[in-house]
C-alpha atoms as a PDB file:
ATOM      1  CA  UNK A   1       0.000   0.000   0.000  1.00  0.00           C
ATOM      2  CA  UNK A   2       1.198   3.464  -0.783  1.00  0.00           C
ATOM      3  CA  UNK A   3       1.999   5.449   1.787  1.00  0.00           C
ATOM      4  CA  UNK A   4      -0.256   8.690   0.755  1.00  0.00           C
ATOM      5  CA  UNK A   5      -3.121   6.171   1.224  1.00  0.00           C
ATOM      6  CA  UNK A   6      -2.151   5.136   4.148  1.00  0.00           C
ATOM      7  CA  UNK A   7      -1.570   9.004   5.331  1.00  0.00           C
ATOM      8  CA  UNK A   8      -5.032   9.513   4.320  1.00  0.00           C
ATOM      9  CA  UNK A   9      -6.907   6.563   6.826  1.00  0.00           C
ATOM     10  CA  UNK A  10      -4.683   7.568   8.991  1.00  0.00           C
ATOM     11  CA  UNK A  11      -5.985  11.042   9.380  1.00  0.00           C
ATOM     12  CA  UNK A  12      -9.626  10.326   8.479  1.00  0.00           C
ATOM     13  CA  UNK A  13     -10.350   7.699  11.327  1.00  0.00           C
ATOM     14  CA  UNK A  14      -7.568   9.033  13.792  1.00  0.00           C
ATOM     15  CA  UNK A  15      -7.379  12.041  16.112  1.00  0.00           C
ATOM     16  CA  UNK A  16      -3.573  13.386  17.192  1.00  0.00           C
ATOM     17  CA  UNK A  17      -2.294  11.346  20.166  1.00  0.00           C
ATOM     18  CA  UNK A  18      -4.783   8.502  19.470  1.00  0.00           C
ATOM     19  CA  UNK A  19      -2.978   5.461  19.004  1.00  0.00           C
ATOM     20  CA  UNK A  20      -2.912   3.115  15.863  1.00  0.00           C
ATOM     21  CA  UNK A  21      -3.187  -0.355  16.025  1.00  0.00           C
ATOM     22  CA  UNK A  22      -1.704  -2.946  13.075  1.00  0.00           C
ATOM     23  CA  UNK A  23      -2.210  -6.324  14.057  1.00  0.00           C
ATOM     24  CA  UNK A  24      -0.539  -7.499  10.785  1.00  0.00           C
ATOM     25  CA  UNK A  25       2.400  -4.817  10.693  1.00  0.00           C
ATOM     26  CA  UNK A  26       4.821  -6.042   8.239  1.00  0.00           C
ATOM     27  CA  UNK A  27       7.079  -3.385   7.115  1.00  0.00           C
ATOM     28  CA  UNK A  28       5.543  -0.974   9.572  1.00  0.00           C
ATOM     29  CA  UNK A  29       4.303   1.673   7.007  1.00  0.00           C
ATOM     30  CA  UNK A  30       0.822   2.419   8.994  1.00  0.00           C
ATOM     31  CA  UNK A  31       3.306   2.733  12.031  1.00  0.00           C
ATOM     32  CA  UNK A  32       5.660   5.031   9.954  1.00  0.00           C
ATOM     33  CA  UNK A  33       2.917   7.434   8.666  1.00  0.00           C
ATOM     34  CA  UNK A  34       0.738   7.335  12.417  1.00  0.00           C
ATOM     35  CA  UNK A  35       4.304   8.471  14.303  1.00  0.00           C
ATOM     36  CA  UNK A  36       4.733  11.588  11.443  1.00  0.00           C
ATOM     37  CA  UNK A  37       0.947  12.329  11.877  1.00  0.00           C
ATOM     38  CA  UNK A  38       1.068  12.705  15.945  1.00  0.00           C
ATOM     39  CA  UNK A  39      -0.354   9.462  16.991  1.00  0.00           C
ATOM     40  CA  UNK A  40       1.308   6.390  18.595  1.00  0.00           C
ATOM     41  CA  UNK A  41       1.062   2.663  16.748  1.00  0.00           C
ATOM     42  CA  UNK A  42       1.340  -0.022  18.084  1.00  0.00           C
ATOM     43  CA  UNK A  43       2.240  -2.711  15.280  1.00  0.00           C
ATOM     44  CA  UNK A  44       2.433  -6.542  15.432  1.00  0.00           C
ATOM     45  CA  UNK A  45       4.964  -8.812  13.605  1.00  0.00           C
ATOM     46  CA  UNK A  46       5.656 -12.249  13.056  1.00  0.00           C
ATOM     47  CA  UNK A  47       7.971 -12.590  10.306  1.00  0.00           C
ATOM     48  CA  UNK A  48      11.209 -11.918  11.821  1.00  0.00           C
ATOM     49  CA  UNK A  49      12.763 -10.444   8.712  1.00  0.00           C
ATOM     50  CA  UNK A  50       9.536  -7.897   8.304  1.00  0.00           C
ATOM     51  CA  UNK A  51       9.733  -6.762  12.511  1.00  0.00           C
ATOM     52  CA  UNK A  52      13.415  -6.301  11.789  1.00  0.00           C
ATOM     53  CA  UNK A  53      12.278  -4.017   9.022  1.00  0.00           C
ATOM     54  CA  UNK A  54       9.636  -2.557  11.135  1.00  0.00           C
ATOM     55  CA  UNK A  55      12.240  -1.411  13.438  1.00  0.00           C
ATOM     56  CA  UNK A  56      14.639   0.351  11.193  1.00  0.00           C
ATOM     57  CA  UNK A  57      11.515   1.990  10.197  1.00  0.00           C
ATOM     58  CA  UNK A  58      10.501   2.800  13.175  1.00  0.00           C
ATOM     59  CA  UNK A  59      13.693   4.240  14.079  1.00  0.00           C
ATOM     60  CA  UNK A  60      13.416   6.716  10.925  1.00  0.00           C
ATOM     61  CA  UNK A  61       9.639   7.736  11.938  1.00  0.00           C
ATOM     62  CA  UNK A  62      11.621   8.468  15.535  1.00  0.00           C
ATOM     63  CA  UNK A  63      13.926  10.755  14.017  1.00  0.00           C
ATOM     64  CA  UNK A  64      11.110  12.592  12.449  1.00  0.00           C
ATOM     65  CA  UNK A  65       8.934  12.438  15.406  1.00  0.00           C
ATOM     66  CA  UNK A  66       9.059  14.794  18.760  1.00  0.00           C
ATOM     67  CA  UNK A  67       8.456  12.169  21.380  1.00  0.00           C
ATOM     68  CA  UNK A  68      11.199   8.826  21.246  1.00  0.00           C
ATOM     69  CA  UNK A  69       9.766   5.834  20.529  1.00  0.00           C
ATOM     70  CA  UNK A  70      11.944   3.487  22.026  1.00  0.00           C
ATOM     71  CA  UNK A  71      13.285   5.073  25.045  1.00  0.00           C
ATOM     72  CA  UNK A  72      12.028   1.759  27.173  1.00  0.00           C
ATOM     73  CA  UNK A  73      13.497  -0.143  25.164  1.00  0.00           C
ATOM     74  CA  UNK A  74      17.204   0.892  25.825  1.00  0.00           C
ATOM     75  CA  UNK A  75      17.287   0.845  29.487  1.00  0.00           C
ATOM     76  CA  UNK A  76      16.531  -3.250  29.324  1.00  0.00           C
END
């Protein structure tokens, strides 16, 4: 899926600071696009190779984002 659709649901059935759920997350584009657009996600993943992929996207949404994302993460 593109990610100006994406963008699009995204803002049309999500406030700011509401938080996204993908229970299939693959890649983690609806993750991605909900972190640039002021909400939270929370994505699952089974595919190893896909979460690992989520993650380094995840990281770049971070980057782009005001809040971290994985600040809990780090201290473990």
């Amino acid at each position: 899926m593109q990610l100006d659709t994406i963008e699009r649901c995204v803002k049309l059935y999500s406030n700011p600071g509401e938080t996204v759920l993908s229970p299939f997350g693959g890649i983690g584009s609806e993750g991605y696009v909900a972190v640039k657009n002021g909400r939270r996600a929370i994505l699952i993943e089974l595919k190893e190779s896909y979460f690992s992929e989520l993650l380094r996207n995840m990281k770049v949404a971070e980057t782009e984002s005001v809040e971290p994302l994985f600040r809990d993460m780090e201290k473990k």
